[in-house]
N, C-alpha and C. Protein backbone atom coordinates (compact mmCIF):
# COMPACT_ATOMS: atom_id res chain seq x y z
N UNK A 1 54.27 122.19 96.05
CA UNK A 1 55.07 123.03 95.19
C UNK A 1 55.54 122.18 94.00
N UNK A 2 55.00 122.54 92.99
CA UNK A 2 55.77 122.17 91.62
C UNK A 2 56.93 121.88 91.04
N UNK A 3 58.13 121.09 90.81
CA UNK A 3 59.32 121.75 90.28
C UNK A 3 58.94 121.82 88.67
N UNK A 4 60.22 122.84 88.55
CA UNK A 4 60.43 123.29 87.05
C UNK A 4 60.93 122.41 86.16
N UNK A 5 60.15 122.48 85.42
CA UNK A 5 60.71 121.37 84.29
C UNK A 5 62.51 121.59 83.66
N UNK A 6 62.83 120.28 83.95
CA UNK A 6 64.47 120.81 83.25
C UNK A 6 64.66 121.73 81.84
N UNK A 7 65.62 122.56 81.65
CA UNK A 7 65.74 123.24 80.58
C UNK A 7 66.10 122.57 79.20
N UNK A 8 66.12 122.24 78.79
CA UNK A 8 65.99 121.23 76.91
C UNK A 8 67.32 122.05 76.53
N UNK A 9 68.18 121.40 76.27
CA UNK A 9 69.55 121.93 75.44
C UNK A 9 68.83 121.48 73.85
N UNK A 10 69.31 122.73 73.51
CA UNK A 10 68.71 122.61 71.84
C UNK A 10 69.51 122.61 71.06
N UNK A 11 69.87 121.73 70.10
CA UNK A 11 71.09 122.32 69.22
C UNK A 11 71.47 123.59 68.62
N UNK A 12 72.59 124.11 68.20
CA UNK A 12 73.15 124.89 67.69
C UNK A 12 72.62 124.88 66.49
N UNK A 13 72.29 125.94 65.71
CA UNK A 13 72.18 125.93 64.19
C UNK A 13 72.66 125.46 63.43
N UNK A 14 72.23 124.35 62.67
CA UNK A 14 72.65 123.75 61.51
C UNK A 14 73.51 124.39 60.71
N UNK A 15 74.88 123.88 60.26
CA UNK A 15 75.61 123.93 59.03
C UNK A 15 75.99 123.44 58.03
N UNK A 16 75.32 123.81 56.67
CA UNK A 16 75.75 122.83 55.99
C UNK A 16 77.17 123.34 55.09
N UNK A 17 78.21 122.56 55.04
CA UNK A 17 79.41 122.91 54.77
C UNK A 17 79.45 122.37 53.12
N UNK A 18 79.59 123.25 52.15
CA UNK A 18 79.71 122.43 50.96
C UNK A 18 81.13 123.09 49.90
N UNK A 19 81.25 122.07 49.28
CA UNK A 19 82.60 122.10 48.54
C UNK A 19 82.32 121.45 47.22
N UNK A 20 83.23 121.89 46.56
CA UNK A 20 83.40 121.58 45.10
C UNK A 20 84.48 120.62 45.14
N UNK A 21 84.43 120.01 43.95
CA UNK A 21 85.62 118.92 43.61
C UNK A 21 85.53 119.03 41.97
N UNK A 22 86.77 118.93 41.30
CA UNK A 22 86.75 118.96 40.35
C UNK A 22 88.83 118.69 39.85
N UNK A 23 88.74 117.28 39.56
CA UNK A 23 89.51 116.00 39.63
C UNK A 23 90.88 116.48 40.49
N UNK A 24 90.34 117.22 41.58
CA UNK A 24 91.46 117.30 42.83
C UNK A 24 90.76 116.55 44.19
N UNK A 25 90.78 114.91 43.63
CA UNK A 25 90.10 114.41 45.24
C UNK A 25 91.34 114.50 46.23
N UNK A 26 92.73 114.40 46.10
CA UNK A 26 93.61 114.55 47.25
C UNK A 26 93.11 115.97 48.06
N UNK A 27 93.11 116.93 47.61
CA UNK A 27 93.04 118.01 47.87
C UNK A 27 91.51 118.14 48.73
N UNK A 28 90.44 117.41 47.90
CA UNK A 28 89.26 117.13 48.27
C UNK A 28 89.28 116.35 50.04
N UNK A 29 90.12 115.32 49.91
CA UNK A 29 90.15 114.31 50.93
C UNK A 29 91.29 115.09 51.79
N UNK A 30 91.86 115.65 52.14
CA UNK A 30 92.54 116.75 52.49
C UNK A 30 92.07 117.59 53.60
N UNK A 31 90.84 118.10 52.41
CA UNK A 31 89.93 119.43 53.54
C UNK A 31 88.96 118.52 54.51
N UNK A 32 88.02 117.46 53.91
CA UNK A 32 87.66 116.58 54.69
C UNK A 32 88.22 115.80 55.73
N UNK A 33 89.64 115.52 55.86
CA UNK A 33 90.58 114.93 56.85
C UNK A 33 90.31 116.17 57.95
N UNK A 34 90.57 117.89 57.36
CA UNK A 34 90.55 119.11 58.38
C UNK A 34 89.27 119.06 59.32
N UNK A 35 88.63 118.60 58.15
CA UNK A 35 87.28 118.68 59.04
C UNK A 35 86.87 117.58 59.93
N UNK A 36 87.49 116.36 59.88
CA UNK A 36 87.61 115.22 60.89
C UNK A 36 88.22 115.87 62.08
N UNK A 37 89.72 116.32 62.06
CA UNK A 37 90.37 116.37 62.88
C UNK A 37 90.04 117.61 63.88
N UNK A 38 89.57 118.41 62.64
CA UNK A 38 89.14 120.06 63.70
C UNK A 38 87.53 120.52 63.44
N UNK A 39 87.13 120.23 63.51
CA UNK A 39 85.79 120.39 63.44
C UNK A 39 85.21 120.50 65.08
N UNK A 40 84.85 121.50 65.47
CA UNK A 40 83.99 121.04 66.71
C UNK A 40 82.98 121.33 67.05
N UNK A 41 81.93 121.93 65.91
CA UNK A 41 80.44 122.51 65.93
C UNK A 41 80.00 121.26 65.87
N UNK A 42 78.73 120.96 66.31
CA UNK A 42 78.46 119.80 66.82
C UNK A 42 76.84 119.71 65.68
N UNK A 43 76.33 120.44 65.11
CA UNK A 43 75.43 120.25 63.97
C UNK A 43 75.56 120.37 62.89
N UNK A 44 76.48 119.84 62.03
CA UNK A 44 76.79 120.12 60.41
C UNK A 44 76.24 118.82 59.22
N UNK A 45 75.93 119.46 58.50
CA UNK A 45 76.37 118.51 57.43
C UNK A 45 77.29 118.68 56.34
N UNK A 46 77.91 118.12 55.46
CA UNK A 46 79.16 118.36 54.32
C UNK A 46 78.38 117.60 53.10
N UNK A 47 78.87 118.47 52.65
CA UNK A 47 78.38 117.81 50.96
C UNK A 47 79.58 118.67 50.03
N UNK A 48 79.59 117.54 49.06
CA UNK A 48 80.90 117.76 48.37
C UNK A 48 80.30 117.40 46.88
N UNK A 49 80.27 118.44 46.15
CA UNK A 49 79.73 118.72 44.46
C UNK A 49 81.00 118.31 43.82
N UNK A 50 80.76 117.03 43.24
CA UNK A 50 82.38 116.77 41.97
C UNK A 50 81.70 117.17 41.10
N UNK A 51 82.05 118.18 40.13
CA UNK A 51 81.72 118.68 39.16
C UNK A 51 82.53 117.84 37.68
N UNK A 52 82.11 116.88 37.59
CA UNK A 52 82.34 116.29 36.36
C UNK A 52 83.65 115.68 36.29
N UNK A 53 84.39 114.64 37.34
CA UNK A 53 85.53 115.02 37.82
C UNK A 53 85.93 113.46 36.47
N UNK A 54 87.10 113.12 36.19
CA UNK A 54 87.25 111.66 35.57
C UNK A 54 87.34 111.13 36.68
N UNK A 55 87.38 110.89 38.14
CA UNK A 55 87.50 109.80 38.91
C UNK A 55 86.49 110.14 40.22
N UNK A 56 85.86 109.38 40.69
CA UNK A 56 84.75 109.68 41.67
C UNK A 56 85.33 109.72 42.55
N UNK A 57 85.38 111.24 43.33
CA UNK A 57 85.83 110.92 44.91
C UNK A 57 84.70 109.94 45.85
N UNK A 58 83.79 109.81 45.60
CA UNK A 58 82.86 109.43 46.72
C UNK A 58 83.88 108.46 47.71
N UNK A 59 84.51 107.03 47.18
CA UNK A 59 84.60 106.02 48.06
C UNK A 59 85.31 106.61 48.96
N UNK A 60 86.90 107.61 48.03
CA UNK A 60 87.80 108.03 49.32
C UNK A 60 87.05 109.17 49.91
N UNK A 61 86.18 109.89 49.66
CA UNK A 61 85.99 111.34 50.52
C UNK A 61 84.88 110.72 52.00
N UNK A 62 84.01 109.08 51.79
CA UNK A 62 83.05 108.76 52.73
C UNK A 62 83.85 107.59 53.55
N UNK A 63 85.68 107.52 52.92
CA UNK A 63 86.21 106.73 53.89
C UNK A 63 86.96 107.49 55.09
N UNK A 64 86.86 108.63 54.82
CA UNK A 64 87.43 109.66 55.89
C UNK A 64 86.34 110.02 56.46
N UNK A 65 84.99 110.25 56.15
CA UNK A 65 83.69 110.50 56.64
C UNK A 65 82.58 109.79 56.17
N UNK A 66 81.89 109.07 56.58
CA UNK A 66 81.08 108.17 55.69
C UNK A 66 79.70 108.56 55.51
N UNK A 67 79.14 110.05 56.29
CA UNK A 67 78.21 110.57 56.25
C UNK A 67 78.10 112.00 55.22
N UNK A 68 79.49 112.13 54.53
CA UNK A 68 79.73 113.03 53.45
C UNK A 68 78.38 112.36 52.59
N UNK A 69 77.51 113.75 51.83
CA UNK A 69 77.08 113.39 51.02
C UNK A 69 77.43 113.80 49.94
N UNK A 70 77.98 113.12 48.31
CA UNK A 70 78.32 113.44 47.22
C UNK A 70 77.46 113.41 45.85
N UNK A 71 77.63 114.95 45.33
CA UNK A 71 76.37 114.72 44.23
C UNK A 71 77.70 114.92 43.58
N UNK A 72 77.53 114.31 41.57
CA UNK A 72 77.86 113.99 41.14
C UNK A 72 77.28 114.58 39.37
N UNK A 73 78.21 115.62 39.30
CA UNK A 73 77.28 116.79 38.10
C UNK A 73 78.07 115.51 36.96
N UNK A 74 77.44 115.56 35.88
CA UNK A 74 78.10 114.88 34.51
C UNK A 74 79.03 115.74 33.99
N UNK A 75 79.00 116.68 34.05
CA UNK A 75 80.20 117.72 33.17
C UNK A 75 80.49 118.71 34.49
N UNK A 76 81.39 119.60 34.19
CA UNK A 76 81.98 120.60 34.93
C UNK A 76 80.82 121.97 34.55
N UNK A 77 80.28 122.12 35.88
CA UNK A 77 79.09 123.45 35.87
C UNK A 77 79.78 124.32 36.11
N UNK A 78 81.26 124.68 36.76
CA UNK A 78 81.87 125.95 36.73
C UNK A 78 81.61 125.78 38.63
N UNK A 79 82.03 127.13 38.81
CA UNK A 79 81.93 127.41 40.73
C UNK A 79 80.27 127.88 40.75
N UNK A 80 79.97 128.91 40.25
CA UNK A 80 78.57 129.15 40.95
C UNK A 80 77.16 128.09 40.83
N UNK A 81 76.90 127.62 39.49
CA UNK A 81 76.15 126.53 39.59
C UNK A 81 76.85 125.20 40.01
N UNK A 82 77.68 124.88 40.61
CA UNK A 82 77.96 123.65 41.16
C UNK A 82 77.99 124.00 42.93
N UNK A 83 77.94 125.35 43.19
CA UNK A 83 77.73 125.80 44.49
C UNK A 83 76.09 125.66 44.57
N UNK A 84 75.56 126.53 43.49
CA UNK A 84 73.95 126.49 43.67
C UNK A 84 73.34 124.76 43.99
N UNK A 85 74.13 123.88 42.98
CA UNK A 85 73.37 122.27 43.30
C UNK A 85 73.56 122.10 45.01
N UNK A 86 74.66 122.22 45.64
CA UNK A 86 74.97 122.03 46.62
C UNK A 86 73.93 122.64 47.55
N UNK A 87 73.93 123.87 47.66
CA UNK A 87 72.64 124.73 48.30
C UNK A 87 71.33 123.99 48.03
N UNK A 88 71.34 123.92 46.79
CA UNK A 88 69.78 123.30 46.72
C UNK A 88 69.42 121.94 47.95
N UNK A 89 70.16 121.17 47.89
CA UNK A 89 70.34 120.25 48.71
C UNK A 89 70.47 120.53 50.43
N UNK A 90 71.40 121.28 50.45
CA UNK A 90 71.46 121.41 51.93
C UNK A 90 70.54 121.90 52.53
N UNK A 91 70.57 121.25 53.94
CA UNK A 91 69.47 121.87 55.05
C UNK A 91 69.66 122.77 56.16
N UNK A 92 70.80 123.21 55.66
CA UNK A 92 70.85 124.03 56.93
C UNK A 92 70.69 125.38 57.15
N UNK A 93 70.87 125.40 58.38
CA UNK A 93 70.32 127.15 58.96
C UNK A 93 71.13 128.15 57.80
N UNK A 94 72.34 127.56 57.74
CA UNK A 94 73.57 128.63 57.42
C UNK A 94 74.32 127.81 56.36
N UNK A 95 74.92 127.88 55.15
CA UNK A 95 75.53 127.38 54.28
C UNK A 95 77.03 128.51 53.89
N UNK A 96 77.68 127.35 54.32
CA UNK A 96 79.16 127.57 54.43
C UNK A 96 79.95 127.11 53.15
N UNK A 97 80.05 127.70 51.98
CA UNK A 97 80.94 127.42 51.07
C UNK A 97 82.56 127.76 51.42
N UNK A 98 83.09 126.28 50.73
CA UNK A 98 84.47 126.23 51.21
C UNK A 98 85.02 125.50 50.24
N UNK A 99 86.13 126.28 49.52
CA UNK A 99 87.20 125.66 48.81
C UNK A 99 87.56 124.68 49.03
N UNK A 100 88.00 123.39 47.91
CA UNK A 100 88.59 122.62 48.65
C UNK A 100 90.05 122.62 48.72
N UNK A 101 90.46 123.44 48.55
CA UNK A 101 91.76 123.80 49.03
C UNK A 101 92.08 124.53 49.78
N UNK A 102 91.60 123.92 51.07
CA UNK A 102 91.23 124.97 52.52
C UNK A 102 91.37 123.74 53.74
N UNK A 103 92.16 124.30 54.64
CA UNK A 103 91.45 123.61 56.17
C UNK A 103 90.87 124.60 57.12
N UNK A 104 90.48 124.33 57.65
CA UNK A 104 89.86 124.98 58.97
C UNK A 104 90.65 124.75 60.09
N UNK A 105 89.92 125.72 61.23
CA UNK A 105 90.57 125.71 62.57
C UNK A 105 89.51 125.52 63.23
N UNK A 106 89.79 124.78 64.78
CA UNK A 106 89.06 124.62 65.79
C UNK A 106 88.07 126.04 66.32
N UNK A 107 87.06 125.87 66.06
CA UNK A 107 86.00 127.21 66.61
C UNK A 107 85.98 127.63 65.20
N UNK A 108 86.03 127.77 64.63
CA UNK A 108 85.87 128.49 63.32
C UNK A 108 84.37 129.01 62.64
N UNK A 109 83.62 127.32 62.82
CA UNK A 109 81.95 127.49 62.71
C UNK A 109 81.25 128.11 63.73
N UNK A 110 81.28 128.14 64.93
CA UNK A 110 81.18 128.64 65.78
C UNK A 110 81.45 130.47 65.79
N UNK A 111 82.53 130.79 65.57
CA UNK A 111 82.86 132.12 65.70
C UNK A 111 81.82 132.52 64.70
N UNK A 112 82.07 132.15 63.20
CA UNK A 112 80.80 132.46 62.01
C UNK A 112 79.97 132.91 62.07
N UNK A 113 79.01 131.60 63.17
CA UNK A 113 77.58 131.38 63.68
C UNK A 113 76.53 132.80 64.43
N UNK A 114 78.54 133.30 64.99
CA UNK A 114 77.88 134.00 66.17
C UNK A 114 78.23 135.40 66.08
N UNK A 115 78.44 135.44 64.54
CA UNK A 115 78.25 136.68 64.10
C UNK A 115 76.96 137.55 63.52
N UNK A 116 76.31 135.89 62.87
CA UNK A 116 74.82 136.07 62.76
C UNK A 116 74.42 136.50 64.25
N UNK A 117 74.11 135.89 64.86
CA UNK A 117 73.81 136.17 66.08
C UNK A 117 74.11 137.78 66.36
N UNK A 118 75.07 138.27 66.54
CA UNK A 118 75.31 139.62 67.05
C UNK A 118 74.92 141.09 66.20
N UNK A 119 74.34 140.53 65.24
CA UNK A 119 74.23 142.00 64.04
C UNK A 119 72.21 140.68 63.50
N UNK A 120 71.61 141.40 63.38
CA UNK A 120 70.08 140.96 62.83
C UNK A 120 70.31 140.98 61.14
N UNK A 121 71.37 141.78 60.78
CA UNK A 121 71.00 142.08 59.35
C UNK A 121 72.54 141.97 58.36
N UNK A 122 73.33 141.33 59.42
CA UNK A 122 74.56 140.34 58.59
C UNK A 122 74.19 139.33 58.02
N UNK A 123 74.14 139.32 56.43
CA UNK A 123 73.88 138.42 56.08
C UNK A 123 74.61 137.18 55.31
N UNK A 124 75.93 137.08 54.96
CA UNK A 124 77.06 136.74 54.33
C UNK A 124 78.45 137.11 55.92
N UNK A 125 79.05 135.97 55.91
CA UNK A 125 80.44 136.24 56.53
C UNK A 125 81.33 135.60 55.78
N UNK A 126 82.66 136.00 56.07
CA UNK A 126 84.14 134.97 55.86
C UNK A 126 84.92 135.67 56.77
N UNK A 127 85.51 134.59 57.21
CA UNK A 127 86.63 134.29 57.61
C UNK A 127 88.11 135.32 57.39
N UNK A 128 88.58 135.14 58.18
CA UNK A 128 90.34 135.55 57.86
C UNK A 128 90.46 134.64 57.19
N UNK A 129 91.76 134.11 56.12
CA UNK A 129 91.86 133.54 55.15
C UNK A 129 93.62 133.36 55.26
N UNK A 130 94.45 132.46 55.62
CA UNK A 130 95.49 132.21 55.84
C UNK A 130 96.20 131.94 54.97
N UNK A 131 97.42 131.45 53.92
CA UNK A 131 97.57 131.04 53.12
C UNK A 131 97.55 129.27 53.48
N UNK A 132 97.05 128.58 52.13
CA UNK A 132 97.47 127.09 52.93
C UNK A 132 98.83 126.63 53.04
N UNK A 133 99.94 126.80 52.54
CA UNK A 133 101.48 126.46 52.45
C UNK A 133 102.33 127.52 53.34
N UNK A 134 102.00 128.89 53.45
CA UNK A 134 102.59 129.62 54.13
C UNK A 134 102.04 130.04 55.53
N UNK A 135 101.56 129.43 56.48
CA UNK A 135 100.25 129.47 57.37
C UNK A 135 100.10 131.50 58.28
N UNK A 136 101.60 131.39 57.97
CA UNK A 136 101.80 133.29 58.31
C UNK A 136 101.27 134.12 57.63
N UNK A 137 100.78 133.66 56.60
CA UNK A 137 100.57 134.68 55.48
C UNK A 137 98.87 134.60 54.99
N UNK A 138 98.58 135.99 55.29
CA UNK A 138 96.94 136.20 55.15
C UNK A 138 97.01 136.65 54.01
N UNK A 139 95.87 135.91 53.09
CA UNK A 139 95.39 136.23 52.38
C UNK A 139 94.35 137.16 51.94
N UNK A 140 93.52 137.02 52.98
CA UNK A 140 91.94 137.86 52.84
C UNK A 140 91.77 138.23 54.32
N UNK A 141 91.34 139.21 54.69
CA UNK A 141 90.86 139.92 56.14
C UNK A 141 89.93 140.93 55.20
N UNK A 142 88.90 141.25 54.33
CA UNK A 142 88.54 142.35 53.76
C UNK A 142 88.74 142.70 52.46
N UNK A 143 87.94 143.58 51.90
CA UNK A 143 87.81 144.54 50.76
C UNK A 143 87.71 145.65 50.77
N UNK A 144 88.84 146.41 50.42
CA UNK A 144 88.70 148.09 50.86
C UNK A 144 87.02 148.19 49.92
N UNK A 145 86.94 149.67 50.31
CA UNK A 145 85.34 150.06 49.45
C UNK A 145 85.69 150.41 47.92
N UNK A 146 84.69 150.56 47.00
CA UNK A 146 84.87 150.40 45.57
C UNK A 146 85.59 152.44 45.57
N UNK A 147 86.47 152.02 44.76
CA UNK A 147 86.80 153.72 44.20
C UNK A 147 85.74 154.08 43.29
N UNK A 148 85.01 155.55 43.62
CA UNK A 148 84.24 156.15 42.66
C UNK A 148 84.35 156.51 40.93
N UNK A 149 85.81 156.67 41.38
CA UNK A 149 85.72 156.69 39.63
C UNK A 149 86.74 155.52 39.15
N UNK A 150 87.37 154.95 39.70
CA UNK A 150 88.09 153.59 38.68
C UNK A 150 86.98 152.25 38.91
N UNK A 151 86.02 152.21 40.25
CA UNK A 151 85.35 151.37 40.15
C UNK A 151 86.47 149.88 40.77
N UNK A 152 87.47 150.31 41.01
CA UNK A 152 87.82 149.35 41.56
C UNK A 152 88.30 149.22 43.24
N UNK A 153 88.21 147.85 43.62
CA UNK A 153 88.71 147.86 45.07
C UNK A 153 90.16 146.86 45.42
N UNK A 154 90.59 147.20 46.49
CA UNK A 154 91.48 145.85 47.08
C UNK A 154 91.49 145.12 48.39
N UNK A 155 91.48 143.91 48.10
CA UNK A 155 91.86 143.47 48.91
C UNK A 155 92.82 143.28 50.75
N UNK A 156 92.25 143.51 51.40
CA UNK A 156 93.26 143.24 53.04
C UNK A 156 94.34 142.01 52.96
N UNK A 157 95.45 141.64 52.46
CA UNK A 157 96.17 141.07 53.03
C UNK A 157 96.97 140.94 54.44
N UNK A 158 96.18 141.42 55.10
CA UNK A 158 97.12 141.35 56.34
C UNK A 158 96.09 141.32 57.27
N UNK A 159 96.93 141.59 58.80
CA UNK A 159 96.18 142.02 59.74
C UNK A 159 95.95 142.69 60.36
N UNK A 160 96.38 144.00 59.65
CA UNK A 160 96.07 145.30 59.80
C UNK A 160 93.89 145.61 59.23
N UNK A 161 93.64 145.89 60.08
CA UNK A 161 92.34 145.51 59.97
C UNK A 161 91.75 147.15 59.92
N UNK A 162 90.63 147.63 59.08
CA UNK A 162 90.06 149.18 58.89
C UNK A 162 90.05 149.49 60.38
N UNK A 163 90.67 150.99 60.17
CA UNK A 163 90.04 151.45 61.22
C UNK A 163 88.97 151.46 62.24
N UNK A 164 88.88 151.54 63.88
CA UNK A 164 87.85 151.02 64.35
C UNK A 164 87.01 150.03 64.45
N UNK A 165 87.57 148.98 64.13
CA UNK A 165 87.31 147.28 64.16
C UNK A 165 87.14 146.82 65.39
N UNK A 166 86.36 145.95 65.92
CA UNK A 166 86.42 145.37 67.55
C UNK A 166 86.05 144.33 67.09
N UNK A 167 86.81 143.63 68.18
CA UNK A 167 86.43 141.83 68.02
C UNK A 167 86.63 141.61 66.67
N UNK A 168 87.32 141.75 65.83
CA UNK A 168 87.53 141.05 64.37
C UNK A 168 86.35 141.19 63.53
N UNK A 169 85.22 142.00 63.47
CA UNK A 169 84.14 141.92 63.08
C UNK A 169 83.32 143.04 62.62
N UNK A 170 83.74 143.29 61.22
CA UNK A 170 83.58 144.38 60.09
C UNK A 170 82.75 144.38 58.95
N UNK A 171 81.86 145.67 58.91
CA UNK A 171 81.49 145.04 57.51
C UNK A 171 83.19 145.46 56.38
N UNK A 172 82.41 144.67 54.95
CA UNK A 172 83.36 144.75 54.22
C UNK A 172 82.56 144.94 52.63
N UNK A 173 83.31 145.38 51.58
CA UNK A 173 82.72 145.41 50.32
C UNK A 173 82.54 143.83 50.07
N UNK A 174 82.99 143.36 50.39
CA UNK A 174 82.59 141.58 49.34
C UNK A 174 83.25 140.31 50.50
N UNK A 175 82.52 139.40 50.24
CA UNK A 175 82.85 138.13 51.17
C UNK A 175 83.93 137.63 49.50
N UNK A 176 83.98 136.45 50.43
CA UNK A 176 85.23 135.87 49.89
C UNK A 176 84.99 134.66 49.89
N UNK A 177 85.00 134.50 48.25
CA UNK A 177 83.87 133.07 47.88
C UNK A 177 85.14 131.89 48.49
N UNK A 178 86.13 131.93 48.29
CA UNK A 178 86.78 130.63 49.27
C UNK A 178 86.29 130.28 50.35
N UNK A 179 85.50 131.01 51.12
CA UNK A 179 85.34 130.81 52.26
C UNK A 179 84.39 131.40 52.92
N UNK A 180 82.60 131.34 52.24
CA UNK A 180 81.96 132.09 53.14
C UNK A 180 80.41 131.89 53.55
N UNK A 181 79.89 132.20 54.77
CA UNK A 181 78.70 131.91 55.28
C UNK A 181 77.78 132.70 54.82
N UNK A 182 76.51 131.91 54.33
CA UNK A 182 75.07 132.77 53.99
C UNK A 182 74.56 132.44 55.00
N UNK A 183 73.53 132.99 55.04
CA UNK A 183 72.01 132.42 55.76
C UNK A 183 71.19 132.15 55.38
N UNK A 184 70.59 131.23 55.30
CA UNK A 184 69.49 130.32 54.67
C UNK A 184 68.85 131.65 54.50
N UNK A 185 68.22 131.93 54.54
CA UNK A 185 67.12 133.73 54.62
C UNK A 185 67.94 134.49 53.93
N UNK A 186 69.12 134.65 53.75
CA UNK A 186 69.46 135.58 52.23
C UNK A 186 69.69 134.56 51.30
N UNK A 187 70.03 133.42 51.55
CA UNK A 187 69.69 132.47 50.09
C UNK A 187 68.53 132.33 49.40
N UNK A 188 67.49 132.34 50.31
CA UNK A 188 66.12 132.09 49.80
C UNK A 188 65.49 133.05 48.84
N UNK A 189 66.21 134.18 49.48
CA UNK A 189 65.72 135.81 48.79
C UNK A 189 66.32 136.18 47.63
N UNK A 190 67.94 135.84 47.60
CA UNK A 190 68.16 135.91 45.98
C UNK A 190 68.47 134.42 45.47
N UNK A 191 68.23 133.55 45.66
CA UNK A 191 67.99 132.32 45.07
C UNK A 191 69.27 131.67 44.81
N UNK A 192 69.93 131.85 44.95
CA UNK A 192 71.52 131.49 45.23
C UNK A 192 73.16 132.52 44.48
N UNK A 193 74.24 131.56 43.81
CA UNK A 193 75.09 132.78 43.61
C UNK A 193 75.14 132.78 42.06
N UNK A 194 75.59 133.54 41.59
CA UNK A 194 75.55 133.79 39.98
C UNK A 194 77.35 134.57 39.61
């Protein structure tokens, strides 16, 4: 009788976590400290875009992590092309743009991850969105839907969540560029953010 070959633990899907800098390295070295201390997805990478900053975060942002990788634009590209350099670069399954004026919580990548997972055709997530100074106070849970004739929408501050919600996990009119997951497979398809 044969035995079965042991089962292969495979990693979790790659994340690549990327951030902007732009001459706020405290703030920069900050979110990177969050991500030392609370981080517990176990496949990521971080990359941190200084967009033209006068002082290089690299030394302090790779003395809190020394596997941060930092590209280094000559002038300030603005948020969406200094997000796009970042993407271009990263390898991962899932690309997580994140303010750097943000921490995270323990499980956070994880919960994300496994939203892809539960819907085939989610393609963008975020997060609840806390304030950073007031930690009671939500910022983002959602986007009501666009009004037909003003064309405009609002925002969820709270946690009062749309009707018929389970498990925290809704669609919504718009992610929330502070804080949000693509999938490599809708990046590829519209080529990044604009």
């Amino acid at each position: 009788m044969n035995a079965s070959p042991p089962l292969k633990n495979f990693p979790p899907p790659k994340v690549s976590i990327i951030t902007l800098n732009w001459n706020t390295p405290d703030l920069t070295c900050q979110l990177i400290d969050s991500l030392k201390s609370y981080l517990t997805y176990e496949n990521v990478e971080i990359i941190v875009v200084d967009n033209g900053s006068t002082i290089d975060p690299t030394n302090l942002v790779k003395a809190i992590i020394p596997e941060v990788l930092v590209i280094r634009n000559s002038t300030n590209l603005g948020f969406s092309k200094g997000c796009n350099i970042g993407m271009q670069v990263a390898s991962g399954d899932y690309l997580f743009l994140l303010n750097s004026d943000t921490e995270i919580t323990p499980g956070l990548l994880e919960k994300l991850v496994d939203s892809f997972k539960s819907n085939s055709e989610i393609g963008i997530v975020s997060p609840r969105v806390h304030s950073l100074t007031e930690k009671n106070k939500v910022e983002y849970t959602g986007y009501s839907s666009v009004h037909p004739i003003t064309g405009r929408s609002s925002i969820y501050h709270s946690l009062n969540l749309p009707h018929g919600v389970e498990n925290g996990l809704y669609e919504t009119q718009y992610a929330y560029g502070a804080a949000m997951m693509i999938s490599r497979q809708v990046y590829e398809q519209v080529g990044g953010i604009c």
